[in-house]
Protein backbone atom coordinates (compact mmCIF):
# COMPACT_ATOMS: atom_id res chain seq x y z
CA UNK A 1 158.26 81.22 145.66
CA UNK A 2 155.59 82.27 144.08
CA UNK A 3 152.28 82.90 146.38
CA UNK A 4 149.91 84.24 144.34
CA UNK A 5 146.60 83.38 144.54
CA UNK A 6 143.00 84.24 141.93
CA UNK A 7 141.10 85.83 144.38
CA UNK A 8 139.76 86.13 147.41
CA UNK A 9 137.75 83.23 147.28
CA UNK A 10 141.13 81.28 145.95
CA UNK A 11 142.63 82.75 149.10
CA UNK A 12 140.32 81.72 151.89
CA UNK A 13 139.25 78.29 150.44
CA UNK A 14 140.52 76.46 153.92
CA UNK A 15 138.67 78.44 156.20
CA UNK A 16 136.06 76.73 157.82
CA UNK A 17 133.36 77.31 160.82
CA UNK A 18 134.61 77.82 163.68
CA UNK A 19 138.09 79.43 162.88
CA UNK A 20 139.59 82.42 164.57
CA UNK A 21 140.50 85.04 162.23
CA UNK A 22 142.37 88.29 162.36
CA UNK A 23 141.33 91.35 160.96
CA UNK A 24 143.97 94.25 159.98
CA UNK A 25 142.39 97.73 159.75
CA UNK A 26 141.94 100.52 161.43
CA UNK A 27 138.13 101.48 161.76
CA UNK A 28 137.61 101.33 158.39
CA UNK A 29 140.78 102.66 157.40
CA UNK A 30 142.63 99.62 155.48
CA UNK A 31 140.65 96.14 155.96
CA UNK A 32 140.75 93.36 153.66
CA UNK A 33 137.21 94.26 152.34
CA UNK A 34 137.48 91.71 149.32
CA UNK A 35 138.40 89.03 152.32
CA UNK A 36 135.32 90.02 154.28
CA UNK A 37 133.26 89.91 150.95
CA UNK A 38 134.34 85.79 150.32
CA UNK A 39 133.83 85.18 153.94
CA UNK A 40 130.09 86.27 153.60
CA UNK A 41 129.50 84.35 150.37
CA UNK A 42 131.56 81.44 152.14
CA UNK A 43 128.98 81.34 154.43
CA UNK A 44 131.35 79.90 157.19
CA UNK A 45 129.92 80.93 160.69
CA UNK A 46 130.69 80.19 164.21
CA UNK A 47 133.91 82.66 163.53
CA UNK A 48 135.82 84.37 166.31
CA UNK A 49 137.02 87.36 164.92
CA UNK A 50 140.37 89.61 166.39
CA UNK A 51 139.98 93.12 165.26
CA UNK A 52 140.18 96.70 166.86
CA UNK A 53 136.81 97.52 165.67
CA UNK A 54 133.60 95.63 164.48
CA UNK A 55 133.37 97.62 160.93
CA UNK A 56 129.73 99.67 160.59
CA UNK A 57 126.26 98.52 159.98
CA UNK A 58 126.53 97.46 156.15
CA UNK A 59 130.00 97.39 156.12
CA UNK A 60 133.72 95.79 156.82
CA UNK A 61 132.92 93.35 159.61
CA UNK A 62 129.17 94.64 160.15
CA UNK A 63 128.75 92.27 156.99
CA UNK A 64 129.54 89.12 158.95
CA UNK A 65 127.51 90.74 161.87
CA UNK A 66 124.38 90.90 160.01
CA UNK A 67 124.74 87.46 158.55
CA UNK A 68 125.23 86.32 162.01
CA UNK A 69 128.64 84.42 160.85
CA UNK A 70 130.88 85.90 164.22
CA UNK A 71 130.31 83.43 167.19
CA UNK A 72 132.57 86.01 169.49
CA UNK A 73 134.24 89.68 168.62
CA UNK A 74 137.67 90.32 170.19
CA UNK A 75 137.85 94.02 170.02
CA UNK A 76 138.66 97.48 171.14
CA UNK A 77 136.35 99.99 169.76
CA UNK A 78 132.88 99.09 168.52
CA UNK A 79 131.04 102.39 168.88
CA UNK A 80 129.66 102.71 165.53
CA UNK A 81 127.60 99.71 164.96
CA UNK A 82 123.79 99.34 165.38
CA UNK A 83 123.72 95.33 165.24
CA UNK A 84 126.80 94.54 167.25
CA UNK A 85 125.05 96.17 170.03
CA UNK A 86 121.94 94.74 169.41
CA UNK A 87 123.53 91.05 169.66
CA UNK A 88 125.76 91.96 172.76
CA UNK A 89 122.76 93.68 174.57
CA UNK A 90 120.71 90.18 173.91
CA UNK A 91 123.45 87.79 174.43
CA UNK A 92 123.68 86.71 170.61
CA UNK A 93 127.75 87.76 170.45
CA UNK A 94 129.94 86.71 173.11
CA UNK A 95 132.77 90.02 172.96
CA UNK A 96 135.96 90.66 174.78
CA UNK A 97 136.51 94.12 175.21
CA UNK A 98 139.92 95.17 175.14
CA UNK A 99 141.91 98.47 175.44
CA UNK A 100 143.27 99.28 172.65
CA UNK A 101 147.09 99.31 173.48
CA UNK A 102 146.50 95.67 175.11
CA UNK A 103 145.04 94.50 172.21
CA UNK A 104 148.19 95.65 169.99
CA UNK A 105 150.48 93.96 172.69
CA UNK A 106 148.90 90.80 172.84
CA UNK A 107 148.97 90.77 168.85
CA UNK A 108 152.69 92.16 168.58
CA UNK A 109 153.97 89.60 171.42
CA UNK A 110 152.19 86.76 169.20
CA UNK A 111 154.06 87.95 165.83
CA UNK A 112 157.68 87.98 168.28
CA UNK A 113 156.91 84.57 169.78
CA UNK A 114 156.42 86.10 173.50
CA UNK A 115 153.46 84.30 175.40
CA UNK A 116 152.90 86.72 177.74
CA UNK A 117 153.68 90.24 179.60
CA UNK A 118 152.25 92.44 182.28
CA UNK A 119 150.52 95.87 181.68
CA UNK A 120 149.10 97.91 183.90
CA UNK A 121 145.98 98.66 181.78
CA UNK A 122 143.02 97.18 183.50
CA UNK A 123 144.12 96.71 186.95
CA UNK A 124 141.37 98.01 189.25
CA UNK A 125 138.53 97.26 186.35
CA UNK A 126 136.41 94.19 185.41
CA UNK A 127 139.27 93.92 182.60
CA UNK A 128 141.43 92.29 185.58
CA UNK A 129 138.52 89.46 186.22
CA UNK A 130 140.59 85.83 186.51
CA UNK A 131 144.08 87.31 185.76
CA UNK A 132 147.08 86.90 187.48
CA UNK A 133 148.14 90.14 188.94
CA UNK A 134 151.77 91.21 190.18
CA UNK A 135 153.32 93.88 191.61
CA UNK A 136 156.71 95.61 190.25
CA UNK A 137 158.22 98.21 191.86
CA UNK A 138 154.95 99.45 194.01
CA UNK A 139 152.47 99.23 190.90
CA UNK A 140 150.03 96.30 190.31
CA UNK A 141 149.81 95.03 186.81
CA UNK A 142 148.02 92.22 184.76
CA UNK A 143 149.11 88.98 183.15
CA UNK A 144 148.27 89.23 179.55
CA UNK A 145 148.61 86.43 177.03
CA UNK A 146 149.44 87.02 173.45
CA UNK A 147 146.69 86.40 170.72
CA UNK A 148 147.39 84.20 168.09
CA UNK A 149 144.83 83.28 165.21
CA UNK A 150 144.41 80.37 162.98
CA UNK A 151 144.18 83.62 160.16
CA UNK A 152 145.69 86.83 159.31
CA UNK A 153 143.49 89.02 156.84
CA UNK A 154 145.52 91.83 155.99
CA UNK A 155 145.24 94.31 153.15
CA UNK A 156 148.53 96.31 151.78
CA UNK A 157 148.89 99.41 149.58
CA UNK A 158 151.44 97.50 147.62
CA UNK A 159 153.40 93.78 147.51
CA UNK A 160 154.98 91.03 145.28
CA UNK A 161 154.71 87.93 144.57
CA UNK A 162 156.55 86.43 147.28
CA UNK A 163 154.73 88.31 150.11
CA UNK A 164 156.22 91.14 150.46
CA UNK A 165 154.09 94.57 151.82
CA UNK A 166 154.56 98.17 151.78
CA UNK A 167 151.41 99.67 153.65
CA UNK A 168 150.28 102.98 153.15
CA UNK A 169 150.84 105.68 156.23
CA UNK A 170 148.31 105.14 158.94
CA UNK A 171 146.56 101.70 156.96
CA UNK A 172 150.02 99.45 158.92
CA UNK A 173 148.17 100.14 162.48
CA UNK A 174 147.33 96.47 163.54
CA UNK A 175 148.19 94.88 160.15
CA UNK A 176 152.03 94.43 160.32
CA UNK A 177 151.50 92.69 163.93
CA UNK A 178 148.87 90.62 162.16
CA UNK A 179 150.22 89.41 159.37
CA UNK A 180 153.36 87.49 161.98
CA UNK A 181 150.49 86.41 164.37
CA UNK A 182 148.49 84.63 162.26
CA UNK A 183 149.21 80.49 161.47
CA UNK A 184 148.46 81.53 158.03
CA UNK A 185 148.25 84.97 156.68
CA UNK A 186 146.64 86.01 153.73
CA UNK A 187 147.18 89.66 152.08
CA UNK A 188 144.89 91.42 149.67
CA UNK A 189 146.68 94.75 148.08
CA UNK A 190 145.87 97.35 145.65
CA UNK A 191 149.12 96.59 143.50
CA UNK A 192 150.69 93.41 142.69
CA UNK A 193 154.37 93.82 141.29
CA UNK A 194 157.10 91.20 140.39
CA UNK A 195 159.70 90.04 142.90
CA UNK A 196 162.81 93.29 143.05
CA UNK A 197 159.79 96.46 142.31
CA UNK A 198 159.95 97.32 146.16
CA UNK A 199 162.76 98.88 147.44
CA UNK A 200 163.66 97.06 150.60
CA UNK A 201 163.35 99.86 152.56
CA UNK A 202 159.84 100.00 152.28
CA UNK A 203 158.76 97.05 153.05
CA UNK A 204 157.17 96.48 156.10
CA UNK A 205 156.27 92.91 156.07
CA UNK A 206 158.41 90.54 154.92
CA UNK A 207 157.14 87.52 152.32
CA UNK A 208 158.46 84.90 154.97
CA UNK A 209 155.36 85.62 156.86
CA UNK A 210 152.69 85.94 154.45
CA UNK A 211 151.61 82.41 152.58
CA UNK A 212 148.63 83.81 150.29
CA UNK A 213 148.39 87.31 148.50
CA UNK A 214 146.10 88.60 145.31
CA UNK A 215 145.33 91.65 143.55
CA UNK A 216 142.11 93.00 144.85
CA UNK A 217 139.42 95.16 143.42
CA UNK A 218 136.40 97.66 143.76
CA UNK A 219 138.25 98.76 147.22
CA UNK A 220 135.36 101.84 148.67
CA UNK A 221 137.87 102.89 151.35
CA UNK A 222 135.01 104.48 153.41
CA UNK A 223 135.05 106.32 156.79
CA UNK A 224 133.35 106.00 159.66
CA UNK A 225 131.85 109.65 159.87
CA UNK A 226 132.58 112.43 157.65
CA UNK A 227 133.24 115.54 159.54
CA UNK A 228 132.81 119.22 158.04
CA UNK A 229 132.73 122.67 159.57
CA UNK A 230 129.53 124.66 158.86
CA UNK A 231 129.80 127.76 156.69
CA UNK A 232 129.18 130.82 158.10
């Protein structure tokens, strides 16, 4: 089956306000940038967005910040952006703060069809506010659910035709988990081969679970902060 799709705009033409979307990336280590560039120009707002971080001012999901298209930002780390504290401090963006490892979990239980474990994380904190709580073996933990999204957003090093993705080292982080949680998932990658170019051994998401992919373009690949040691 062939799933290949123009571009990003192609790819995202049934989103619509309102819509909870997942993110893959790490900082700014492998998002779907050409994804976040349609969803500006879509103009769709009132989004809830899933991601471990809320991208940088000018940049990755600081995009959709500035253009005030995220109604609420389900995230881990957002240390690094001028305007998504500016919203939170004035009440603009409703944001669930999550640690980091409970934000993977509730993702990875989605993709395996789990609704719900207990972690320890949070117990004692405001995280634990309205959760069911239980103790196993002497230790209190929390009631988790797992996060599903009406849309995965994942971008891939390489992948076929059919759906298949090989990520590249670290750039897998949340995406593999994404790309099973979402109702639909749509991939972005830097190379688009024929069906039988991967060697099965690398793949690390199988075509079952991704419906849309294209070939994207212009990928910056930034950082969040360059670090260098001063010469002496």
């Amino acid at each position: 089956m062939n799933k290949v799709v123009a571009n990003a705009a192609a790819a995202l033409h049934d989103i619509k306000d309102g819509a909870t979307i997942m993110l893959g990336g790490f900082g700014l280590c492998g998002i779907p940038e050409n994804c976040i560039t349609a969803l500006v120009s879509k103009e769709v707002k009132n989004l809830t967005c899933i991601s471990n971080n809320a991208g940088v001012d000018e940049f990755g999901l600081g995009l959709l910040l500035k253009t005030r298209q995220i109604k609420k930002m389900m995230s881990s780390y957002v240390g690094e952006n001028e305007e998504f504290e500016r919203q939170l401090l004035s009440g603009e963006l409703e944001v669930d703060l999550i640690p980091q490892g409970t934000l993977a979990t509730r993702i990875h239980m989605a993709a395996m069809g789990i609704p719900a474990f207990f972690t320890p994380a949070g117990v004692g904190t405001e995280v634990a506010n309205g959760k069911e709580q239980r103790n196993f073996n002497g230790k209190e933990y929390l009631m988790e659910y797992a996060l599903h999204a009406d849309f995965a957003l994942v971008k891939a090093w390489k992948g076929d035709t059919m759906g298949n993705l090989v990520f590249r080292k670290t750039t897998r982080n949340f995406s593999t988990s994404m790309a099973k949680a979402g109702t639909i998932t749509i991939a972005e990658v830097e190379e688009l081969v024929e069906p039988g170019k991967l060697d099965a051994d690398d793949i690390h998401v199988a075509g079952i679970y991704v419906h849309r992919i294209f070939k994207g373009a212009h990928y910056e690949k930034r950082i969040e902060r360059r670090t260098v040691q001063i010469k002496k």
